[in-house]
N, C-alpha and C. Protein backbone atom coordinates (compact mmCIF):
# COMPACT_ATOMS: atom_id res chain seq x y z
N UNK A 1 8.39 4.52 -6.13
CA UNK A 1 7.53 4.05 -7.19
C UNK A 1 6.14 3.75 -6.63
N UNK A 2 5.55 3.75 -7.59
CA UNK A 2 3.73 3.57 -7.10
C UNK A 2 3.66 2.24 -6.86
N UNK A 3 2.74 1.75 -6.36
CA UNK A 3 2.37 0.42 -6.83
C UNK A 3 1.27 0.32 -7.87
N UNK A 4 1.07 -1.19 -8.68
CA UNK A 4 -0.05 -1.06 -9.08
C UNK A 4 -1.06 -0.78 -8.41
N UNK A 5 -2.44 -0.28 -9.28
CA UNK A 5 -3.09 0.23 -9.02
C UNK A 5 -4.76 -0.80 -8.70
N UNK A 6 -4.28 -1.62 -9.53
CA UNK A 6 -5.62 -2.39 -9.95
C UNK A 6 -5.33 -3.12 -9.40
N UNK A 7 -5.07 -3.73 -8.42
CA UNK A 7 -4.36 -5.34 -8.28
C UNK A 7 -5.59 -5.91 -6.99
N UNK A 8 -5.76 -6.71 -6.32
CA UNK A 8 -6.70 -7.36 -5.73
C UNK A 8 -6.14 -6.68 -3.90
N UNK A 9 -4.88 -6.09 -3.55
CA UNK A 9 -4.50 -5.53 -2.67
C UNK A 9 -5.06 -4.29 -2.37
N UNK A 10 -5.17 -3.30 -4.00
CA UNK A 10 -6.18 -1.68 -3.37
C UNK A 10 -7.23 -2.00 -3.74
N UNK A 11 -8.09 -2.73 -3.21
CA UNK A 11 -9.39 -2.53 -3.08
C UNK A 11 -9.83 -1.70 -2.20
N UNK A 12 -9.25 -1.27 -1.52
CA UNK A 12 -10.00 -0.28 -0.53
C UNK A 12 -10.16 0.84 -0.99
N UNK A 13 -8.69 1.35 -2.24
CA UNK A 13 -8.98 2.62 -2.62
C UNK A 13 -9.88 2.69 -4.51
N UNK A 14 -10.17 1.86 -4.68
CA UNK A 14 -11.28 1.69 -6.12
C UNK A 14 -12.00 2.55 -6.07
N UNK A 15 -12.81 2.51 -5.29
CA UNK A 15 -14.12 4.07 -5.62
C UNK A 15 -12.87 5.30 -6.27
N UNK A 16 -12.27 5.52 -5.49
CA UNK A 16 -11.16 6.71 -5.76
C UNK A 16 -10.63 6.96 -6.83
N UNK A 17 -9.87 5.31 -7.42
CA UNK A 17 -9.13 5.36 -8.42
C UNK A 17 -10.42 5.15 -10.14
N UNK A 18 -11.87 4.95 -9.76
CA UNK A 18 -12.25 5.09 -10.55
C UNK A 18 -13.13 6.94 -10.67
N UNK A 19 -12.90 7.12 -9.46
CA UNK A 19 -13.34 8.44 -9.60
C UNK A 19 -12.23 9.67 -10.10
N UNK A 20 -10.84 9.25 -10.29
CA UNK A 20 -10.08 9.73 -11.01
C UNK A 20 -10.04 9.47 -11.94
N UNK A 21 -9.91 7.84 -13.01
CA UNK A 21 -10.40 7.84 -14.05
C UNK A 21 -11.11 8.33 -14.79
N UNK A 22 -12.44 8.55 -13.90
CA UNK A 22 -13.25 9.22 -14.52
C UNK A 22 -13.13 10.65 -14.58
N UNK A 23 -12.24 11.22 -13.78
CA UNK A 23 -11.95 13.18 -14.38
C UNK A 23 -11.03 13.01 -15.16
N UNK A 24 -10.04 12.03 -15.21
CA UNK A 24 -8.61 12.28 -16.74
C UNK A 24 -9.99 12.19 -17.81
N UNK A 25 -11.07 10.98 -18.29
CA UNK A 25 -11.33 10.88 -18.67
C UNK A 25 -12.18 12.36 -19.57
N UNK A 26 -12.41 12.94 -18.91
CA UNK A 26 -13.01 14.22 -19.36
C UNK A 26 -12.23 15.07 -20.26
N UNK A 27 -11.31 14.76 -20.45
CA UNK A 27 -10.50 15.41 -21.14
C UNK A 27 -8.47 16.00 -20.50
N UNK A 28 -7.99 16.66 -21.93
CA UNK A 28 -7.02 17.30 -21.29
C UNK A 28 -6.75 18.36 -20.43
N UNK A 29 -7.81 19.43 -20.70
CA UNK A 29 -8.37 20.54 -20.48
C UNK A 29 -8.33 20.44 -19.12
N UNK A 30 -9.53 19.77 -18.99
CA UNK A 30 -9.93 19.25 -17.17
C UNK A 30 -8.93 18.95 -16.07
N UNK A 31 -7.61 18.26 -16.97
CA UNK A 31 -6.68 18.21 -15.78
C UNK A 31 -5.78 18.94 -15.49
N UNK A 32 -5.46 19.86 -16.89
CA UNK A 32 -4.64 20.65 -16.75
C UNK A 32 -4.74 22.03 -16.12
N UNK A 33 -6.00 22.11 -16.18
CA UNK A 33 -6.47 23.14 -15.02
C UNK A 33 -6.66 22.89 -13.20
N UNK A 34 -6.02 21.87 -13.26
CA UNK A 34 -6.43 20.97 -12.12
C UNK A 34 -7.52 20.55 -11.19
N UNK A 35 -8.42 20.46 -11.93
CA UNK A 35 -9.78 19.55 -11.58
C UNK A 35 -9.81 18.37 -11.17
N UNK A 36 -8.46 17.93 -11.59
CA UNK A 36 -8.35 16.36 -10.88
C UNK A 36 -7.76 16.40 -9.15
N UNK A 37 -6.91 17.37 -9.28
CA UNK A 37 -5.98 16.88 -8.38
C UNK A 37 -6.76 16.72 -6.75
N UNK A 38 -7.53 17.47 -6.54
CA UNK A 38 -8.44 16.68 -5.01
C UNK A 38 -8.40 15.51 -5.13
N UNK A 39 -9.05 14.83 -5.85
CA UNK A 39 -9.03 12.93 -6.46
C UNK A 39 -7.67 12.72 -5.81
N UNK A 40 -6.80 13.14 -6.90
CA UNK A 40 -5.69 13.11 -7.19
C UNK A 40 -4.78 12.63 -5.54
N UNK A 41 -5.02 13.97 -4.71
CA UNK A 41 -4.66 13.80 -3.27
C UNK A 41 -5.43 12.80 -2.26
N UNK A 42 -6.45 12.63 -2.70
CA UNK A 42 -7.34 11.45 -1.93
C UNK A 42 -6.67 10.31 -1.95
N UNK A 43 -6.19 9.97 -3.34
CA UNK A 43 -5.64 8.88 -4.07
C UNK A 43 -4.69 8.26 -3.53
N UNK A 44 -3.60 9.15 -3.25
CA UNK A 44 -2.40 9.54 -2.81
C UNK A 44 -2.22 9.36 -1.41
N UNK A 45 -3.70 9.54 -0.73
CA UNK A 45 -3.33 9.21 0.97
C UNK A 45 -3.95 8.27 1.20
N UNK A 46 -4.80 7.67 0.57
CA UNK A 46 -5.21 6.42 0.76
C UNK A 46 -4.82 5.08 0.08
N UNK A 47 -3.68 5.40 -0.83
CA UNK A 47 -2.45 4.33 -1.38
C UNK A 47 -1.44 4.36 -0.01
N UNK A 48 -1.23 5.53 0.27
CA UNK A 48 0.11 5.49 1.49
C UNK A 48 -1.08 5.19 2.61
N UNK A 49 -1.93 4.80 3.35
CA UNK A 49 -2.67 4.53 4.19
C UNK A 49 -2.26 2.80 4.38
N UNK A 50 -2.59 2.41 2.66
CA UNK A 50 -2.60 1.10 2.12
C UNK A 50 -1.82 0.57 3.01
N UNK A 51 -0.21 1.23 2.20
CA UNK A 51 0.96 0.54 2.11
C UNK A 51 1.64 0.81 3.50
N UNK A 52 1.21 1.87 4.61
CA UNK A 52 1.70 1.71 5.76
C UNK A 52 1.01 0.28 6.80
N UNK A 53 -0.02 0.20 6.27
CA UNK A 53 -0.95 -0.76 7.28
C UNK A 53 -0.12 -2.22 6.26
N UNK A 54 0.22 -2.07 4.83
CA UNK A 54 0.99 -3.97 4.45
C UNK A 54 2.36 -3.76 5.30
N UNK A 55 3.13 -2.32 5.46
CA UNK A 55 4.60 -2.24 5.96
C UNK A 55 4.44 -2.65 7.32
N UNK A 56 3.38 -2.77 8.35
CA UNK A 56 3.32 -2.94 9.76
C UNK A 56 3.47 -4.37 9.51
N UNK A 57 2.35 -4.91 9.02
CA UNK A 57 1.81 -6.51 8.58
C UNK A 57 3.35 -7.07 8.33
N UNK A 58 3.91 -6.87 7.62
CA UNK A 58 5.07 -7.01 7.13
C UNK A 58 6.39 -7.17 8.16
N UNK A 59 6.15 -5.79 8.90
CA UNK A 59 7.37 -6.00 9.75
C UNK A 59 6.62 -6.65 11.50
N UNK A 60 5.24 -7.10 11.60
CA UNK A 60 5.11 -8.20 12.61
C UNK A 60 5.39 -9.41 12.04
N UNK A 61 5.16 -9.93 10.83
CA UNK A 61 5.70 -10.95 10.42
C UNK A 61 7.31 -11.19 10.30
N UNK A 62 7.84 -10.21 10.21
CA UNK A 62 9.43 -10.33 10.17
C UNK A 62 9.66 -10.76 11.53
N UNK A 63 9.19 -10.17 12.45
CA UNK A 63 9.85 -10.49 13.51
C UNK A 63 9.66 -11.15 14.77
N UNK A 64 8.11 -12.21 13.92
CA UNK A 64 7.97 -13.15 14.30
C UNK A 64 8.97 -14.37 13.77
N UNK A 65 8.88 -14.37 12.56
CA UNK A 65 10.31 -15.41 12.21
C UNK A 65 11.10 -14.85 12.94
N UNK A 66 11.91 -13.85 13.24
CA UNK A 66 12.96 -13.79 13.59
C UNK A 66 13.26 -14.36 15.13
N UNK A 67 12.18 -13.98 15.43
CA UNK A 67 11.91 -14.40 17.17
C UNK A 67 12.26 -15.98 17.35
N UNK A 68 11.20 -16.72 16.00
CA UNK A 68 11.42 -18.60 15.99
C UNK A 68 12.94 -18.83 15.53
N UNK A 69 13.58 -18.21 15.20
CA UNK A 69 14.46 -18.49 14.29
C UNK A 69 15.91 -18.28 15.89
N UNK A 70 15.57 -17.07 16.48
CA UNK A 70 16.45 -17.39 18.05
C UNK A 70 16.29 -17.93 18.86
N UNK A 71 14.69 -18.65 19.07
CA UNK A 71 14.28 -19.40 19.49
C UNK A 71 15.03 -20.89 19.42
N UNK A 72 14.57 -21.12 18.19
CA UNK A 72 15.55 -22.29 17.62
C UNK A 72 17.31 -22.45 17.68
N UNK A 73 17.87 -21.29 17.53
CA UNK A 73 19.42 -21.03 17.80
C UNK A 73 19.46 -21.55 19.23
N UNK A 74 19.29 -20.72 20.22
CA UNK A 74 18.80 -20.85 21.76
C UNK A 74 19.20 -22.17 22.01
N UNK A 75 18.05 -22.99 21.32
CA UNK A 75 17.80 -24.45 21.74
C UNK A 75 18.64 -25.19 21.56
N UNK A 76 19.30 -25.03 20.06
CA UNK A 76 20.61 -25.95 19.97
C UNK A 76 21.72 -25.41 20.68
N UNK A 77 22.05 -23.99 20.64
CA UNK A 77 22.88 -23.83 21.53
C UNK A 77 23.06 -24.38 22.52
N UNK A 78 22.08 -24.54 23.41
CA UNK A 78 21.80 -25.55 25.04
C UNK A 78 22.02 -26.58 24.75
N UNK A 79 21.64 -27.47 24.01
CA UNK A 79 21.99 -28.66 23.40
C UNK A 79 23.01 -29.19 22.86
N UNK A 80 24.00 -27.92 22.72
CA UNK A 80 25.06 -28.76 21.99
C UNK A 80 26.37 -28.72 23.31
């Protein structure tokens, strides 16, 4: 699934997603001949650009908890 599009996270890709707006906007004609789709592919690698650089973010944060979290096991272990 996509993500949204508009949300305060793709800001990086806005120029893009309004420069596709603006070719659907032209009509049916225009896309169905595929005039959009360059946009279209820009769009497309700079959403997955997005979402690989939140999936890294994401999985250093995972496994920083995870690290405190054996950290903490560790300790009581010794302790008990």
């Amino acid at each position: 699934m996509h993500p949204h599009l508009h949300t305060k996270d793709n800001t990086a890709c806005e120029d893009i997603m309004n420069a596709l707006e603006e070719c659907h906007a032209k009509g049916f004609l225009w896309k169905s001949l595929g005039m959009c789709s360059d946009t279209k592919d820009k769009l497309t690698l700079c959403l997955r650009a997005e979402r690989v650089k939140r999936t890294a973010n994401n999985r250093g944060i995972a496994r920083s908890k995870r690290d405190e979290v054996k950290r903490l096991w560790d300790d009581i272990d010794e302790n008990s």
